[in-house]
N, C-alpha and C. Protein backbone atom coordinates (compact mmCIF):
# COMPACT_ATOMS: atom_id res chain seq x y z
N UNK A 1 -108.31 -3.85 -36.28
CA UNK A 1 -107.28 -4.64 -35.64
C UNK A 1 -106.03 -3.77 -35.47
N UNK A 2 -105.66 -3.78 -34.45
CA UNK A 2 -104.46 -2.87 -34.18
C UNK A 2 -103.14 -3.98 -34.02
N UNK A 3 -101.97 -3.23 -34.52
CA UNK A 3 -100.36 -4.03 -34.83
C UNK A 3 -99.44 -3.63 -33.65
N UNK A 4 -99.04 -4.39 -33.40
CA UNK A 4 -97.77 -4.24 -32.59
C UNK A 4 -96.35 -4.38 -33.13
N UNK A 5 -95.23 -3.86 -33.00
CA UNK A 5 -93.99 -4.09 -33.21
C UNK A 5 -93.29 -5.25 -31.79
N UNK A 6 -93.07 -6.14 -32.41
CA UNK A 6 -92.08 -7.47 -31.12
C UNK A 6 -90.90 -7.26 -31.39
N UNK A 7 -89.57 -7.61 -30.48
CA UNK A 7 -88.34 -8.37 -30.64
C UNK A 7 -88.23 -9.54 -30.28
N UNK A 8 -87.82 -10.15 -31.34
CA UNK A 8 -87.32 -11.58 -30.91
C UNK A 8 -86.01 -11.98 -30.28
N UNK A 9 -86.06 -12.42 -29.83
CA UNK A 9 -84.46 -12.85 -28.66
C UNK A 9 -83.57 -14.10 -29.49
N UNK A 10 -82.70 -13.55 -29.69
CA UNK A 10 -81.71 -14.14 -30.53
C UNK A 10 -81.36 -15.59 -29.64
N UNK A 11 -81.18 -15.34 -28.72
CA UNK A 11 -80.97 -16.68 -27.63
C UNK A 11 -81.89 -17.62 -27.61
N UNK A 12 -83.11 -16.77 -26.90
CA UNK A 12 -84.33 -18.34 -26.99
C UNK A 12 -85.38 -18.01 -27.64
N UNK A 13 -85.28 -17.08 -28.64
CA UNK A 13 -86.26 -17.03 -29.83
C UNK A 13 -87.75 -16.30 -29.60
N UNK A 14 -88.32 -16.03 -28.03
CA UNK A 14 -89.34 -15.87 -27.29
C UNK A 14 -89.01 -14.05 -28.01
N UNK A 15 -90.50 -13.58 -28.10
CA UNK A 15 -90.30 -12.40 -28.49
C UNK A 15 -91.10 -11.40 -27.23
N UNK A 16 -90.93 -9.95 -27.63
CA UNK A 16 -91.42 -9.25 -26.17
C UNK A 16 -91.85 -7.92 -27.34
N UNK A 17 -93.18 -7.56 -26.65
CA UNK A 17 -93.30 -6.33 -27.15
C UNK A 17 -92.14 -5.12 -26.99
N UNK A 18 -92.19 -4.17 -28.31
CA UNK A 18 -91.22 -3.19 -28.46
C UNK A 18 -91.21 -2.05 -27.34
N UNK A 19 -92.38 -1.74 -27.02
CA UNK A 19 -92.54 -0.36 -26.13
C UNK A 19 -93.84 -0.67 -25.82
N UNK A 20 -94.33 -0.54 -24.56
CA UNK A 20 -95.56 -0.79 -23.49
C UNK A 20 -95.83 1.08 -22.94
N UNK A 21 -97.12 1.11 -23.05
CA UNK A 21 -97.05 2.56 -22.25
C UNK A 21 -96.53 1.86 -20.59
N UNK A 22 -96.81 1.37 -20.24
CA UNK A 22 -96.55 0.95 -18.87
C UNK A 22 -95.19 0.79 -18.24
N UNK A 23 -94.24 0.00 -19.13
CA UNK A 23 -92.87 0.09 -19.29
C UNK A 23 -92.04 0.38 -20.01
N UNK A 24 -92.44 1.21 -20.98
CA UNK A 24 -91.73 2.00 -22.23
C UNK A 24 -90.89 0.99 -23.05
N UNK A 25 -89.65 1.54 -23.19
CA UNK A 25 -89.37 0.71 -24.69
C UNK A 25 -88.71 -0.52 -24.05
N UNK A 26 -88.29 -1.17 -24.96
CA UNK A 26 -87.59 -2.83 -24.47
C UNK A 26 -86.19 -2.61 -24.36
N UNK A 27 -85.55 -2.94 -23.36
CA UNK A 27 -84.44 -3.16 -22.77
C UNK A 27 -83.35 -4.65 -22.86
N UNK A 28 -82.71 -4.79 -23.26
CA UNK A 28 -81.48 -5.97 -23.57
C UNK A 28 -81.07 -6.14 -22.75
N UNK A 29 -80.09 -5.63 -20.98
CA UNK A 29 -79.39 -5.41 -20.19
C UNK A 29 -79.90 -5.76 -19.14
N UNK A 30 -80.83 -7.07 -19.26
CA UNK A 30 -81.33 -7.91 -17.63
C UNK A 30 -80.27 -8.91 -17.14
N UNK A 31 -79.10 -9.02 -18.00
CA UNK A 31 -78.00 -9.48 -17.30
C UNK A 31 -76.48 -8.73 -17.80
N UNK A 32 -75.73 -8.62 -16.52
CA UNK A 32 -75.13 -7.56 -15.89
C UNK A 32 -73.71 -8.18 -16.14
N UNK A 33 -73.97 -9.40 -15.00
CA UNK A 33 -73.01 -10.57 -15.10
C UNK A 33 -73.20 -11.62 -15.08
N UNK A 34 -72.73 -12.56 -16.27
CA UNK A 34 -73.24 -13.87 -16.97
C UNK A 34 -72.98 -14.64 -15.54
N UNK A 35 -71.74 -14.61 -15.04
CA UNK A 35 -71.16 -15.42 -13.91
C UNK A 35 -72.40 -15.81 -12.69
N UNK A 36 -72.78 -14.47 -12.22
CA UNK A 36 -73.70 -14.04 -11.54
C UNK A 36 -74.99 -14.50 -11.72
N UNK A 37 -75.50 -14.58 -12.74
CA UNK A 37 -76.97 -14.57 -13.35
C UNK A 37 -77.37 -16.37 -12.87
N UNK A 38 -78.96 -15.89 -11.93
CA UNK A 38 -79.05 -17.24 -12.05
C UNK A 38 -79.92 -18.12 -13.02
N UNK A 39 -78.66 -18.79 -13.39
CA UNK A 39 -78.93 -19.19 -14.53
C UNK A 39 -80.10 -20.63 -14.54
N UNK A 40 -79.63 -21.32 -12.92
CA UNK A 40 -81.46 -22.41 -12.65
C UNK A 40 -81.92 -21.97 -11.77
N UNK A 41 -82.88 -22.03 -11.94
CA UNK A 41 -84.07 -21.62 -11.19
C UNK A 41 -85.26 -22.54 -10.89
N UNK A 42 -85.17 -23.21 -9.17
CA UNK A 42 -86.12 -23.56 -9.03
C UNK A 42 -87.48 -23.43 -8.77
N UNK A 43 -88.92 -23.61 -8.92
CA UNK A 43 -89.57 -22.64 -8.93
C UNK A 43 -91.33 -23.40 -8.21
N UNK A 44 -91.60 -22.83 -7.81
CA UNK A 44 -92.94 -23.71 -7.06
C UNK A 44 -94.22 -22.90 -7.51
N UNK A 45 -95.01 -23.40 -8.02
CA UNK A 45 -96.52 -22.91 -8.23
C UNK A 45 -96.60 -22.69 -9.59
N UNK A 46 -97.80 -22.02 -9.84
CA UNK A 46 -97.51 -21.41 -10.88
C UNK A 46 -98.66 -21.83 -12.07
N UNK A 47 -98.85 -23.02 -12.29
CA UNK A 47 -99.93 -23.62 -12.76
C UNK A 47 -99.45 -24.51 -13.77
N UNK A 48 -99.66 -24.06 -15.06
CA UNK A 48 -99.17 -24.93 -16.11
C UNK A 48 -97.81 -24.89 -16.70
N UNK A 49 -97.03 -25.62 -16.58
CA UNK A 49 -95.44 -25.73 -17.09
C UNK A 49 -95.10 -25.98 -18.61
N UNK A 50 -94.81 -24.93 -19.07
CA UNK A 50 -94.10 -24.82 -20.63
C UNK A 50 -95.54 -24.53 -21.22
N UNK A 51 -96.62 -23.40 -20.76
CA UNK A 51 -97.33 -23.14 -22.18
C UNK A 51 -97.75 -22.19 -21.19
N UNK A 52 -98.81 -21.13 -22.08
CA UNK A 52 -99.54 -20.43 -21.42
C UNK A 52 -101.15 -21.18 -21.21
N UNK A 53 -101.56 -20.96 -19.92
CA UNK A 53 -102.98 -21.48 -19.62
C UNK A 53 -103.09 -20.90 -18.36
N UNK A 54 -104.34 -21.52 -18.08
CA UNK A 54 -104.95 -21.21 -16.44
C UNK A 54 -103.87 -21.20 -15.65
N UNK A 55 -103.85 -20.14 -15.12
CA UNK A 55 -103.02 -20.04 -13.81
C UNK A 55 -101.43 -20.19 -13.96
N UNK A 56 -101.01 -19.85 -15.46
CA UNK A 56 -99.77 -19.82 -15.61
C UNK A 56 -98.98 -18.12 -15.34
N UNK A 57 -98.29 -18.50 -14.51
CA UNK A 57 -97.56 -17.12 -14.26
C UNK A 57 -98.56 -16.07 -13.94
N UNK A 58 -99.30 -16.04 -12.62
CA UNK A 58 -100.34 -15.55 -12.34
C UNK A 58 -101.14 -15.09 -13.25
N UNK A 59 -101.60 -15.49 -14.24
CA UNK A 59 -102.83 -15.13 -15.20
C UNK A 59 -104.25 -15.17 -14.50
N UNK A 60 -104.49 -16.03 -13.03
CA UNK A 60 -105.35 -16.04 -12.40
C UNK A 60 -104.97 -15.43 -10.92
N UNK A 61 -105.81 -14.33 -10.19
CA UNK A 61 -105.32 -13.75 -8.92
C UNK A 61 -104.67 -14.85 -7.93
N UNK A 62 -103.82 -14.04 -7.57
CA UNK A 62 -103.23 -14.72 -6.08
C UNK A 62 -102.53 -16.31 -6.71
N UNK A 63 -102.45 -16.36 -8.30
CA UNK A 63 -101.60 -17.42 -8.57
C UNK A 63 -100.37 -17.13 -8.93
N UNK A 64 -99.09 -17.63 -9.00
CA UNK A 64 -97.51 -16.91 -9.99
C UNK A 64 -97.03 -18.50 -9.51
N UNK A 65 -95.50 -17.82 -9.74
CA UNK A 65 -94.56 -18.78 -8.83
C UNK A 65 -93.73 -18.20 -8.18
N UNK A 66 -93.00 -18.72 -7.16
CA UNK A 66 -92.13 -18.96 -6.03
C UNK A 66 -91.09 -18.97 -6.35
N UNK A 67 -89.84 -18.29 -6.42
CA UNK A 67 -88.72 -19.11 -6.59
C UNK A 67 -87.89 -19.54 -5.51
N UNK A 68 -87.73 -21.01 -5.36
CA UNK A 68 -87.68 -21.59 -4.59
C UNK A 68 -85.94 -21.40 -4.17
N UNK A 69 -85.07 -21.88 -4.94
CA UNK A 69 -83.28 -21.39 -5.03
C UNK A 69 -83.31 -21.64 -6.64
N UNK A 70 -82.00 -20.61 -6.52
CA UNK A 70 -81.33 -20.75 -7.91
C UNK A 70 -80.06 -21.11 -7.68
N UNK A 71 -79.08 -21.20 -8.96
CA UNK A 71 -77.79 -21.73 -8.74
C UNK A 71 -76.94 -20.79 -10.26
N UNK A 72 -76.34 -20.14 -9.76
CA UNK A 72 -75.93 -19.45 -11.04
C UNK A 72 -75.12 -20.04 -12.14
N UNK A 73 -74.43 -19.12 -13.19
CA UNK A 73 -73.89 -20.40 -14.16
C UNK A 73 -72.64 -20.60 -14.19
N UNK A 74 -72.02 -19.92 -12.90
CA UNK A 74 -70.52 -20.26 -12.29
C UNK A 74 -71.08 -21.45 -11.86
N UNK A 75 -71.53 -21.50 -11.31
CA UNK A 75 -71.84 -22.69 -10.26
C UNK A 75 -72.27 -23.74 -11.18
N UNK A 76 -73.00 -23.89 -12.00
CA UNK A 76 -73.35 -25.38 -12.48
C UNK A 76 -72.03 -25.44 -14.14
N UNK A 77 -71.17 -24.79 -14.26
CA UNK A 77 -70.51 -24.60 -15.51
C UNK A 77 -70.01 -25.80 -15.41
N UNK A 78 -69.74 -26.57 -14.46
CA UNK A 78 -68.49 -27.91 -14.62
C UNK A 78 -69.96 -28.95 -14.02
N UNK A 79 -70.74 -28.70 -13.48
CA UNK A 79 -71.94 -30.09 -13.51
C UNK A 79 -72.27 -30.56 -14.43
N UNK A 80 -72.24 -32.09 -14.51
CA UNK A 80 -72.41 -33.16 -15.51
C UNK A 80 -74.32 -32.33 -15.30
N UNK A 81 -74.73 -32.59 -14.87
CA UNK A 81 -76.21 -32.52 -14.47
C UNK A 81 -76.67 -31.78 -15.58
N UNK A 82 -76.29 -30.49 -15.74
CA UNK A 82 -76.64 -29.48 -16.69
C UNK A 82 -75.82 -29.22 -17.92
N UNK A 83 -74.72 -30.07 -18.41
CA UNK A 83 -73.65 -30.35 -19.28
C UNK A 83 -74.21 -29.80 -20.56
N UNK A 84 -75.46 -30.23 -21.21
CA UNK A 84 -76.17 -29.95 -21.98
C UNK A 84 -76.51 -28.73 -22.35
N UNK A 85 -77.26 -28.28 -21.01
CA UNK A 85 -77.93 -26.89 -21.39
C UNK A 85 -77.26 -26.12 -21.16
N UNK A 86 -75.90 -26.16 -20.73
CA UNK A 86 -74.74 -25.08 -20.50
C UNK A 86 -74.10 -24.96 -21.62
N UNK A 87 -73.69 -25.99 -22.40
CA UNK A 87 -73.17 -26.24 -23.90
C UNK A 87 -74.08 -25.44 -25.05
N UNK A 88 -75.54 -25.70 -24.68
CA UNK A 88 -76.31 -25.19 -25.70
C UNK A 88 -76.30 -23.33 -25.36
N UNK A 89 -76.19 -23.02 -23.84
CA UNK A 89 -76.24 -21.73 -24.79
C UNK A 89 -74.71 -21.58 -24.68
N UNK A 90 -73.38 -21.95 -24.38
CA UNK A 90 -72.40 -21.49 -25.24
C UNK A 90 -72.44 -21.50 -26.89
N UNK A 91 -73.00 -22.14 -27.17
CA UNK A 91 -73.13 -22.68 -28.47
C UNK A 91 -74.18 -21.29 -29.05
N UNK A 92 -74.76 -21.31 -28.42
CA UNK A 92 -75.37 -19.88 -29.18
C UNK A 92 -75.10 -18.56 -29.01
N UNK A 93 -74.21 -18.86 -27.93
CA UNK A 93 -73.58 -17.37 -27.68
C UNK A 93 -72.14 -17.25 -28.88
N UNK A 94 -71.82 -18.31 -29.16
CA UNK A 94 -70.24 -18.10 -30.17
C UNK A 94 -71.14 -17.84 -31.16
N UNK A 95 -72.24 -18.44 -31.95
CA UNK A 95 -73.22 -17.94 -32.92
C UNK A 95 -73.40 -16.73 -32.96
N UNK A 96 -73.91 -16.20 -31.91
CA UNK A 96 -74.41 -14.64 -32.10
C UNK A 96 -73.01 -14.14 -31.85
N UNK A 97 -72.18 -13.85 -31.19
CA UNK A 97 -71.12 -13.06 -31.76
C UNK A 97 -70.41 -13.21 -33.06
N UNK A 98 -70.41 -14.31 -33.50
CA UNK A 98 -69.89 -14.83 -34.84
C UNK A 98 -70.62 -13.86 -35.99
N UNK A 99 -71.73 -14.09 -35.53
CA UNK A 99 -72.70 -13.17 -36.78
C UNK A 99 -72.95 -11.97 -36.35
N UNK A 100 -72.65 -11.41 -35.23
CA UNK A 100 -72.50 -9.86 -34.67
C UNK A 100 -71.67 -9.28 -35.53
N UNK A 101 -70.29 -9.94 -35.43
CA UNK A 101 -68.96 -9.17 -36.40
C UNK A 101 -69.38 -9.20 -37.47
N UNK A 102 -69.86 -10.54 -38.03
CA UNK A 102 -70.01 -10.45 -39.57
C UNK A 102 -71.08 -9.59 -39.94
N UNK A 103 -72.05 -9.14 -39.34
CA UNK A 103 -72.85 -8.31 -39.96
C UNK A 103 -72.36 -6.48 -39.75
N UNK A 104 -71.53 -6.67 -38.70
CA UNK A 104 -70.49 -5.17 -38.18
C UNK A 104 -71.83 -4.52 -37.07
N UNK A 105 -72.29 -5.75 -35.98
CA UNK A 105 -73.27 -4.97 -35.20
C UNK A 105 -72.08 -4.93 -34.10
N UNK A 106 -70.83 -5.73 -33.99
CA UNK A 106 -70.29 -5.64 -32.94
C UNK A 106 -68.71 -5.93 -33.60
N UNK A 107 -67.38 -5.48 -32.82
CA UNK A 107 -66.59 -5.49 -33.75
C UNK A 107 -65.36 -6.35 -32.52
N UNK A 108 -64.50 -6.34 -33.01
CA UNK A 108 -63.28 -7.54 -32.71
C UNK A 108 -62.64 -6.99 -31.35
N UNK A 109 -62.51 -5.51 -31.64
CA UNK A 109 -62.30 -4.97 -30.75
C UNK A 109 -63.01 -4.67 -29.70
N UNK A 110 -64.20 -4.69 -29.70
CA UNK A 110 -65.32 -4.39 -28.56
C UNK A 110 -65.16 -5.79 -27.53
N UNK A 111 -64.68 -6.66 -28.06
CA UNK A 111 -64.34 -8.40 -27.54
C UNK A 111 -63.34 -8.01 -26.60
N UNK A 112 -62.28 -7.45 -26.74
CA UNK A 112 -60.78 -7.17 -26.32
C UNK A 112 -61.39 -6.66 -24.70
């Protein structure tokens, strides 16, 4: 049986292999600018929603998904609609910097 090394994502907990021969090591920096980033995403196809199975995220040929529009998180920051899930990750973003400083992975000044 052969081991792999994962990271887990401090945000949504989902982990990703460390280094792939295919795409080498794992990268943090898929968002640039929070403002920017779209943060919903509508999305068409695809197969099964919230798990892995048949035809999820092309696991079967000629299946994936579409993305249909997104709306970034300037844009939905003041919608009642998404009030929730905009709150939840502020809420985990003051967390992880909170415990960034306190552990000295990131410092007061790097904030400034």
């Amino acid at each position: 049986m052969s081991e792999h090394e994962y990271a887990a994502c401090p945000t949504c907990g989902r982990n990703r292999i460390i280094e792939t021969n295919a795409k080498g090591r794992i990268r943090w920096n898929f968002v640039t600018d929070l403002g920017a980033f779209e943060f919903i995403q509508v999305r068409a196809g695809g197969g099964k929603v919230g798990g892995i199975g048949k035809g999820y995220r092309g696991s079967a040929p000629g299946i994936g998904f579409k993305l249909v529009r997104a709306k970034t998180l300037a844009e939905v920051m003041d919608d009642p609609t998404y009030h929730d899930v905009v709150q939840g990750l502020r809420d985990q973003l003051v967390l992880l910097v909170r415990d960034g400083i306190r552990l000295g992975l990131i410092s007061k000044e790097e904030l400034e």
